[in-house]
PDB file of N, CA and C in Angstrom:
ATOM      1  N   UNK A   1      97.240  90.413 115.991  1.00  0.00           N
ATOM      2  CA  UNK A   1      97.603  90.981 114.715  1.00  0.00           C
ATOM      3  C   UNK A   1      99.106  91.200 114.684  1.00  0.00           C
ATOM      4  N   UNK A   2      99.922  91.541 113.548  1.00  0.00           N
ATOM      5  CA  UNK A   2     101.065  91.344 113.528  1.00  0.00           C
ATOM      6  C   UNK A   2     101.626  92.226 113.467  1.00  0.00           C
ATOM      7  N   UNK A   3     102.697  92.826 114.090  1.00  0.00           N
ATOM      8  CA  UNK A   3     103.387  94.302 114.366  1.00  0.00           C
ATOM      9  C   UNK A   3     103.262  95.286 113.654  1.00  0.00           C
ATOM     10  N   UNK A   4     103.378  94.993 112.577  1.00  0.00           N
ATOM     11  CA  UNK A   4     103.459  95.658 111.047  1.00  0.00           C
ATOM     12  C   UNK A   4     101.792  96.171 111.107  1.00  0.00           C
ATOM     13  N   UNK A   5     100.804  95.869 111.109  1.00  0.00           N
ATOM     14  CA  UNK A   5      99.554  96.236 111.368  1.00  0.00           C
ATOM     15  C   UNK A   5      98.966  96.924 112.606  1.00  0.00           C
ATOM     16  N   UNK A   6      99.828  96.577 114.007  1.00  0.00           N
ATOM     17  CA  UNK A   6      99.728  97.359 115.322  1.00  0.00           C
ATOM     18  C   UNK A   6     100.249  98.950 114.856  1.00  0.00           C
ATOM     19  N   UNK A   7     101.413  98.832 114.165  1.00  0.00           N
ATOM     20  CA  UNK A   7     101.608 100.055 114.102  1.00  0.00           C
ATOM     21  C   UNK A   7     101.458 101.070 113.452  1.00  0.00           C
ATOM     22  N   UNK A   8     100.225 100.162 112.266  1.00  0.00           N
ATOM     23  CA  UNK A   8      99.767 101.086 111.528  1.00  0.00           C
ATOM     24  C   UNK A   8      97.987 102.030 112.192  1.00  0.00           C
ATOM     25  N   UNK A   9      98.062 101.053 112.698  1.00  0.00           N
ATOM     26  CA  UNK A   9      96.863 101.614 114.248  1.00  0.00           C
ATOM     27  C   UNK A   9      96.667 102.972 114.331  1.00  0.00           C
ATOM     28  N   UNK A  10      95.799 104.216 114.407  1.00  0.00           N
ATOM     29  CA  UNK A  10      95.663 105.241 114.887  1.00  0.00           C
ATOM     30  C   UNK A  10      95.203 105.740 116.104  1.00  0.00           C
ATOM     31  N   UNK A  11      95.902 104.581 117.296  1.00  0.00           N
ATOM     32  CA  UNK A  11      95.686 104.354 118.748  1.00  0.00           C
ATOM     33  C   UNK A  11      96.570 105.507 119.705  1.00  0.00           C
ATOM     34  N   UNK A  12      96.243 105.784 120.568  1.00  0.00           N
ATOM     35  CA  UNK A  12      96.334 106.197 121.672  1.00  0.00           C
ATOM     36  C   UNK A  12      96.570 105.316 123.422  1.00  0.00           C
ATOM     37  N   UNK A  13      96.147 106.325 124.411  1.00  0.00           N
ATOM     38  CA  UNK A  13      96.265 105.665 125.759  1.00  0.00           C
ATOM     39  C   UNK A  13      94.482 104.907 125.364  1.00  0.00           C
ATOM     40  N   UNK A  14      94.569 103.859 126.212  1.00  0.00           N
ATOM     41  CA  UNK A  14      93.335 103.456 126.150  1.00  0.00           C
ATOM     42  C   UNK A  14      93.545 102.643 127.962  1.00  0.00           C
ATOM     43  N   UNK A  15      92.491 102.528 128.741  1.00  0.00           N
ATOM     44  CA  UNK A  15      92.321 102.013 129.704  1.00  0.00           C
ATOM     45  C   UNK A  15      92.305 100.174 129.806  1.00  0.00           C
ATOM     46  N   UNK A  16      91.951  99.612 128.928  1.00  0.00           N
ATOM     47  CA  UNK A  16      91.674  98.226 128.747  1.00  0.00           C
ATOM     48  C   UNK A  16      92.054  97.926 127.342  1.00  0.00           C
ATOM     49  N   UNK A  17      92.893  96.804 126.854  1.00  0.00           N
ATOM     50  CA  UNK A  17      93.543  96.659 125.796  1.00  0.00           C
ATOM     51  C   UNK A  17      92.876  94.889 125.511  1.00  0.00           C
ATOM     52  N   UNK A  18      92.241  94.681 124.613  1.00  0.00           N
ATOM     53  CA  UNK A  18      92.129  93.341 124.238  1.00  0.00           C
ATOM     54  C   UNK A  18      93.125  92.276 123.256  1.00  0.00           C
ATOM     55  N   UNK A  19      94.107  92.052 124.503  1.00  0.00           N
ATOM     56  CA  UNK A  19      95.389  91.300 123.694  1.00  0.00           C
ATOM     57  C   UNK A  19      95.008  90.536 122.470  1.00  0.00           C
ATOM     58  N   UNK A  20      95.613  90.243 120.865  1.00  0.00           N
ATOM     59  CA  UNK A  20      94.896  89.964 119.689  1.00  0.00           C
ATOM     60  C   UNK A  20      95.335  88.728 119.744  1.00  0.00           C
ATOM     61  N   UNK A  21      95.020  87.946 119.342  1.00  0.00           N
ATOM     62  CA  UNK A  21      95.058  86.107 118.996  1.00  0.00           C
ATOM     63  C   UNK A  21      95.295  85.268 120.072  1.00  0.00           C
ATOM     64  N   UNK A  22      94.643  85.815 121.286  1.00  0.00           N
ATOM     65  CA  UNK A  22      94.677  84.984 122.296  1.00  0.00           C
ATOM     66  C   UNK A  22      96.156  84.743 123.020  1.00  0.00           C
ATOM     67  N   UNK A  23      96.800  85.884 122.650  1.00  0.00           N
ATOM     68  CA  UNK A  23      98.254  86.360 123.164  1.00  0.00           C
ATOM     69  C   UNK A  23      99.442  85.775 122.721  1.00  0.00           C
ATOM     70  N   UNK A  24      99.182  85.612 121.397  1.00  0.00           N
ATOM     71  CA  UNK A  24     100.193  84.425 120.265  1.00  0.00           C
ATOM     72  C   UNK A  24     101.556  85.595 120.141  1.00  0.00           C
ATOM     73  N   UNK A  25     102.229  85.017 120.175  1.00  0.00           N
ATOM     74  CA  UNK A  25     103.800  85.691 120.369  1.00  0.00           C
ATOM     75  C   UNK A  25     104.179  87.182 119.016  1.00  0.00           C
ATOM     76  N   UNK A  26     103.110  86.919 118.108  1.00  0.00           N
ATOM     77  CA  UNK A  26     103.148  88.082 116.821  1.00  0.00           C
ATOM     78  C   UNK A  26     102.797  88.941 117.447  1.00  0.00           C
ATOM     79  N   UNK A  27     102.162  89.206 118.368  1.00  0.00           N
ATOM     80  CA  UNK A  27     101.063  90.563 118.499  1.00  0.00           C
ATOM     81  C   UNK A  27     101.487  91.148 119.862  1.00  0.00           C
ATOM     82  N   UNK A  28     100.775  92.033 119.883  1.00  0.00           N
ATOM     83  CA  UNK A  28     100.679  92.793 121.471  1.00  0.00           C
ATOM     84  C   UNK A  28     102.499  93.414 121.752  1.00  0.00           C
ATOM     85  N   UNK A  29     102.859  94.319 121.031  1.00  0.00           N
ATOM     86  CA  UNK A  29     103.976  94.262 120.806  1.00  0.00           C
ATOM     87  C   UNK A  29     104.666  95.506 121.586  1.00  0.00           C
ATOM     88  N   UNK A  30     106.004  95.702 122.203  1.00  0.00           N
ATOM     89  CA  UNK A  30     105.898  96.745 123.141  1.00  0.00           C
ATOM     90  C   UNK A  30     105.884  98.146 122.529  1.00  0.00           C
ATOM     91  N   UNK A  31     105.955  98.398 121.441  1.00  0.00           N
ATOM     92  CA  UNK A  31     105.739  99.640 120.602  1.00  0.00           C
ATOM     93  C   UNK A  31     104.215  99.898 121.231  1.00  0.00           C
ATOM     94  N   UNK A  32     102.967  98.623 120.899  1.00  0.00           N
ATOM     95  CA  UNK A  32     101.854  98.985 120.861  1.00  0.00           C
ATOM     96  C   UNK A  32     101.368  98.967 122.517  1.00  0.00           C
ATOM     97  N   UNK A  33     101.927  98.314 123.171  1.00  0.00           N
ATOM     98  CA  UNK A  33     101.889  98.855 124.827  1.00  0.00           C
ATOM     99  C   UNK A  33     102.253 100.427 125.287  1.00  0.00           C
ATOM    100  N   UNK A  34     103.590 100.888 125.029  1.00  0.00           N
ATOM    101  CA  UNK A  34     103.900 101.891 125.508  1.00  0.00           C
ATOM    102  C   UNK A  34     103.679 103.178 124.284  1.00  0.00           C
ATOM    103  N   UNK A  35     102.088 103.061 123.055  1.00  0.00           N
ATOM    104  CA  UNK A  35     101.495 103.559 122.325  1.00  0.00           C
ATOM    105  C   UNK A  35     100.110 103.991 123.309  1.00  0.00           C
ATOM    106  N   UNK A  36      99.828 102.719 123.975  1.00  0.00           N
ATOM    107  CA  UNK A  36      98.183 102.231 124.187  1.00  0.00           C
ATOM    108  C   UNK A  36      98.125 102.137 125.832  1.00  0.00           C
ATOM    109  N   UNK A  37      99.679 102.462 126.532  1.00  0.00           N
ATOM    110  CA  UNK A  37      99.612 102.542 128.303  1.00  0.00           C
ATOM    111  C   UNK A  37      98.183 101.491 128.959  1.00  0.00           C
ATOM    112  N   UNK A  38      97.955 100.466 128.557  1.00  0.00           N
ATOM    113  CA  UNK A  38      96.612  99.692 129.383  1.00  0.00           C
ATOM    114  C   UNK A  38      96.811  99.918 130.598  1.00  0.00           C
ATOM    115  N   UNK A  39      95.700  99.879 131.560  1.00  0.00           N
ATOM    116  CA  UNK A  39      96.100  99.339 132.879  1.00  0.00           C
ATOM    117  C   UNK A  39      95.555  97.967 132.906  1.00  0.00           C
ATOM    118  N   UNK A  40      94.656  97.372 131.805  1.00  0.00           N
ATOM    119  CA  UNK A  40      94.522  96.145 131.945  1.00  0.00           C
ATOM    120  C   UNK A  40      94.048  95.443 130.700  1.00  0.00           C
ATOM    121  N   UNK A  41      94.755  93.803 130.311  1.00  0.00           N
ATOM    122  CA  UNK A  41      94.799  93.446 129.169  1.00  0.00           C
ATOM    123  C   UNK A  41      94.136  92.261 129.386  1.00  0.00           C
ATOM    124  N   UNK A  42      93.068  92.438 128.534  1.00  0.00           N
ATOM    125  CA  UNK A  42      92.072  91.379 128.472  1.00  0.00           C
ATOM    126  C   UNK A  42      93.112  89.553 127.298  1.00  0.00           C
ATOM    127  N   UNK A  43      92.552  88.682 127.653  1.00  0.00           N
ATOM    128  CA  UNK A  43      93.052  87.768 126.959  1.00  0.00           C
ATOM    129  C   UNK A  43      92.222  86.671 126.743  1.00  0.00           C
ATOM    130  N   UNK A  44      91.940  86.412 125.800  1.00  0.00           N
ATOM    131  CA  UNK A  44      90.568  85.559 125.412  1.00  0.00           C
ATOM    132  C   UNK A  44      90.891  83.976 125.430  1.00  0.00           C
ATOM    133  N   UNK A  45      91.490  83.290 126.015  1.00  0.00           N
ATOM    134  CA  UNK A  45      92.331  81.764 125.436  1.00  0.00           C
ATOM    135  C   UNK A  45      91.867  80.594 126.515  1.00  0.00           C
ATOM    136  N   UNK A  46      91.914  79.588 126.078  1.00  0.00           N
ATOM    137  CA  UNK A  46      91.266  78.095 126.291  1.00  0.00           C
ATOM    138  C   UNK A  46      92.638  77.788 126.373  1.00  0.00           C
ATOM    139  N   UNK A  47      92.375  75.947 126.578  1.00  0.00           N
ATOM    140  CA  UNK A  47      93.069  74.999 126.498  1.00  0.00           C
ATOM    141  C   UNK A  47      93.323  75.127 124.995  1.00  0.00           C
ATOM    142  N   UNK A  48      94.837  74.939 124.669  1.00  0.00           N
ATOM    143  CA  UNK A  48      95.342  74.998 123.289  1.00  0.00           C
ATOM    144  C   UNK A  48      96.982  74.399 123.258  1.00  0.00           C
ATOM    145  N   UNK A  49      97.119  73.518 122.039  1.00  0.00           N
ATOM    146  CA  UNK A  49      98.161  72.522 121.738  1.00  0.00           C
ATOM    147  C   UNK A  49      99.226  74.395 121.190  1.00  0.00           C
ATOM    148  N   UNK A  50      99.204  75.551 121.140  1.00  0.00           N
ATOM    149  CA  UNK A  50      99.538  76.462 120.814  1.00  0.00           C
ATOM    150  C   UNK A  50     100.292  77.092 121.867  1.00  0.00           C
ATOM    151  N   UNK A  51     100.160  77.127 123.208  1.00  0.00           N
ATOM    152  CA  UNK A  51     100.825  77.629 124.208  1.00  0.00           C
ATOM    153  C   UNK A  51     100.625  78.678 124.331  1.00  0.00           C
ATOM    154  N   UNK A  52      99.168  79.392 123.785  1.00  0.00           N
ATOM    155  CA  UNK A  52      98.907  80.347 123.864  1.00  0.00           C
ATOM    156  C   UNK A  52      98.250  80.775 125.531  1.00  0.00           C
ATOM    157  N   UNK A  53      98.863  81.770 126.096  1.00  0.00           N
ATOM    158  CA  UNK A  53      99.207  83.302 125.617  1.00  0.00           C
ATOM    159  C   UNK A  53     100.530  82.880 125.421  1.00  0.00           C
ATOM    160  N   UNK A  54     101.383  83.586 124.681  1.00  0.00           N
ATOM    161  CA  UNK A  54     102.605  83.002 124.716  1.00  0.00           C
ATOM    162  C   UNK A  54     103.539  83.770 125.786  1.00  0.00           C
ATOM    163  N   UNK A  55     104.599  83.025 126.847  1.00  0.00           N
ATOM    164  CA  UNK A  55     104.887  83.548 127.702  1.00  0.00           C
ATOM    165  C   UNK A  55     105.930  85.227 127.678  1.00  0.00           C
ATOM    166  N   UNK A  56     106.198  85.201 126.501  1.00  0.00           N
ATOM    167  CA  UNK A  56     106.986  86.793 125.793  1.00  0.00           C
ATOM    168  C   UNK A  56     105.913  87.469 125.842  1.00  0.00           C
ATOM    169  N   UNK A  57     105.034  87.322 124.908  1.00  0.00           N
ATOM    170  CA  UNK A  57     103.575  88.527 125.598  1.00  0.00           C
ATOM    171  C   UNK A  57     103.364  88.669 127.096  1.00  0.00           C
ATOM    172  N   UNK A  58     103.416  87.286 127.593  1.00  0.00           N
ATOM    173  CA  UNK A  58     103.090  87.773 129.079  1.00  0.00           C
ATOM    174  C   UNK A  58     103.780  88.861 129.897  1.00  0.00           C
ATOM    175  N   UNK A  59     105.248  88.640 129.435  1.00  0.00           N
ATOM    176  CA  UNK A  59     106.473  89.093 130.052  1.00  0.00           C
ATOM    177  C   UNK A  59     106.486  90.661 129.419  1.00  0.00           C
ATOM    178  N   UNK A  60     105.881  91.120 128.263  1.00  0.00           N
ATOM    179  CA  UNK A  60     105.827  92.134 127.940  1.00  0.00           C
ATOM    180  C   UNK A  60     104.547  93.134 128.369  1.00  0.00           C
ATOM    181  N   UNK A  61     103.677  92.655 129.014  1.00  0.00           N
ATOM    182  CA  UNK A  61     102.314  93.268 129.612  1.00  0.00           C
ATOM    183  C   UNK A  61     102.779  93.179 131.129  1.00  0.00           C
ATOM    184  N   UNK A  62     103.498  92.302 131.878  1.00  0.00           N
ATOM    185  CA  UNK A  62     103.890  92.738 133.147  1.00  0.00           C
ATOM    186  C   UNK A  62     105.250  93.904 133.199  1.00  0.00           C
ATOM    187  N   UNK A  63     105.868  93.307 132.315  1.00  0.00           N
ATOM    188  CA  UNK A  63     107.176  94.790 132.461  1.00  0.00           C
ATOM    189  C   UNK A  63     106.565  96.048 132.469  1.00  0.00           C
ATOM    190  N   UNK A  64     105.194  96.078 131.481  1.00  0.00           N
ATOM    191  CA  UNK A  64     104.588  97.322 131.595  1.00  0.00           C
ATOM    192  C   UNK A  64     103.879  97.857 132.980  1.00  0.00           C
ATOM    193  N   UNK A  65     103.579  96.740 133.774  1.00  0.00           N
ATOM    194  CA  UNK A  65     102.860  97.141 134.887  1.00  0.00           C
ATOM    195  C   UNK A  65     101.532  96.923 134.657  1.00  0.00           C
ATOM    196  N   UNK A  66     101.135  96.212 133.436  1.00  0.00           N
ATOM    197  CA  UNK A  66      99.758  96.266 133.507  1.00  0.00           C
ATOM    198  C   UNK A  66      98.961  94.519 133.811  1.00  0.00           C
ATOM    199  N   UNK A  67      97.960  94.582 134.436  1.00  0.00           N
ATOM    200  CA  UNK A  67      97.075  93.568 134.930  1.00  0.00           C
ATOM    201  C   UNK A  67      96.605  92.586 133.916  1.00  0.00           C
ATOM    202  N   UNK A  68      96.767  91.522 134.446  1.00  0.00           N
ATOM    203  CA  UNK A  68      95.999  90.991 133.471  1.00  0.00           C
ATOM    204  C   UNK A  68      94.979  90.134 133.635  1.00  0.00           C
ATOM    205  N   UNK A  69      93.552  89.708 132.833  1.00  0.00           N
ATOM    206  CA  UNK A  69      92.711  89.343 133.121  1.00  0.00           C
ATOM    207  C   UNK A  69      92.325  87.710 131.635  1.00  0.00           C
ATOM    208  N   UNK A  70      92.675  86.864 132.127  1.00  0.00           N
ATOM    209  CA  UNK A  70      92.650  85.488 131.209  1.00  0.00           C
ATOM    210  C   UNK A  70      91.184  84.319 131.409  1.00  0.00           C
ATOM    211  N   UNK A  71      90.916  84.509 130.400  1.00  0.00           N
ATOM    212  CA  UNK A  71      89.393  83.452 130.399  1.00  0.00           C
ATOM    213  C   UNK A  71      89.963  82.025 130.651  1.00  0.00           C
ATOM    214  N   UNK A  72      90.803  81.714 130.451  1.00  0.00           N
ATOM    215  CA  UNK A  72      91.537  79.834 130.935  1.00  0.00           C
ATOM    216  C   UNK A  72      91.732  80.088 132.190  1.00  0.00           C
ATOM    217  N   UNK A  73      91.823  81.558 132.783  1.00  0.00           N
ATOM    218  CA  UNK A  73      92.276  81.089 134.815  1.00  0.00           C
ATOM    219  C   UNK A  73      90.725  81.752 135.144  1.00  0.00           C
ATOM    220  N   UNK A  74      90.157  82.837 134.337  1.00  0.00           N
ATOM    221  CA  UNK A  74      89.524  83.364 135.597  1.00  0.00           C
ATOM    222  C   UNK A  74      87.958  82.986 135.078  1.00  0.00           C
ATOM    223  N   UNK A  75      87.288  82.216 133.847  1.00  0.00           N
ATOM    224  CA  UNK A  75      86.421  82.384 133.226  1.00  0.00           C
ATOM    225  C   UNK A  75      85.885  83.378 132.361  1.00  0.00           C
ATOM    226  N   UNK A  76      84.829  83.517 132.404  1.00  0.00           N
ATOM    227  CA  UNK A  76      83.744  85.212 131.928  1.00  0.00           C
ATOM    228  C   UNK A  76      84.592  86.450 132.663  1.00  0.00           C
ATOM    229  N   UNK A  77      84.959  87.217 131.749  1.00  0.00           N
ATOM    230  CA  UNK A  77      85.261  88.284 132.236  1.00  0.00           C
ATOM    231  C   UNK A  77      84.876  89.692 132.098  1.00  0.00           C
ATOM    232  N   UNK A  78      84.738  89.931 132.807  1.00  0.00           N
ATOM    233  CA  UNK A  78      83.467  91.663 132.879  1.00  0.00           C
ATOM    234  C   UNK A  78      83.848  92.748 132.989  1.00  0.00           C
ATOM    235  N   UNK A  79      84.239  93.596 132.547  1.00  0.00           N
ATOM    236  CA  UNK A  79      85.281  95.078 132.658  1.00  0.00           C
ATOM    237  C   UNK A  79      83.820  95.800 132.315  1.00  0.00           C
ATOM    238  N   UNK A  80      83.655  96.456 133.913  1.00  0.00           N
ATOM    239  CA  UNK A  80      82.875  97.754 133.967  1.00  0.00           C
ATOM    240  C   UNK A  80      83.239  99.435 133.736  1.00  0.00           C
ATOM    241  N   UNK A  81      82.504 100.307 133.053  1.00  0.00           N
ATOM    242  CA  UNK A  81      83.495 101.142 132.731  1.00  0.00           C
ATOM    243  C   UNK A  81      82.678 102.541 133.380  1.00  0.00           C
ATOM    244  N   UNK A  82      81.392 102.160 134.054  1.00  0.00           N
ATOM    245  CA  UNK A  82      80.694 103.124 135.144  1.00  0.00           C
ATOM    246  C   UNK A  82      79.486 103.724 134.810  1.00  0.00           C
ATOM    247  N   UNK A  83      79.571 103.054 133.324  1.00  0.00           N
ATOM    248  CA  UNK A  83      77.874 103.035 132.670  1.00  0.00           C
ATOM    249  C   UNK A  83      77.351 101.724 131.912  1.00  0.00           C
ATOM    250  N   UNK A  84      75.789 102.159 131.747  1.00  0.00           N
ATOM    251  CA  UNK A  84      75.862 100.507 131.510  1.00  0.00           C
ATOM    252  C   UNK A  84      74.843 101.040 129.811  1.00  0.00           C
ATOM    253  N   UNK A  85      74.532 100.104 129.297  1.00  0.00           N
ATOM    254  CA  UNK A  85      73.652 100.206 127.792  1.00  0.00           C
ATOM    255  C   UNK A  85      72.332  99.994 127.905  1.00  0.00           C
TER     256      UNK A  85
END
């Protein structure tokens, strides 16, 4: 989503952050990092002619210190949170 909409957000710290458009260079913005402190940012992205995640998002979720977890390197990804449904 695009900055202008991150920051209209009524977000907080949150533990796990689901980076928005597959980590396209509009979004995930450091206002909404050091809003939302992740310790880990989920990223949903395939093979794409887009270059998505884009490497400025990347560079802005590691300056923060936070982890990241990508369906193009690691597959299915499972964030347990110590209960289940």
């Amino acid at each position: 989503m695009p900055e202008e909409v991150e920051r209209a957000l009524p977000v907080g710290p949150v533990q796990v952050l689901k980076v928005s458009h597959h980590g396209s260079r509009s979004g995930t913005s450091e206002a909404l990092l050091r809003r939302t402190r992740p310790q880990l940012a989920l990223i949903g992205v395939g093979r794409n002619p887009f270059g998505h995640p884009h490497p400025e998002v990347l560079e802005r979720l590691q300056a923060q210190g936070v982890r990241i977890a990508r369906t193009d390197r690691m597959g299915a990804v499972r964030v347990l949170f110590g209960y289940a449904w």
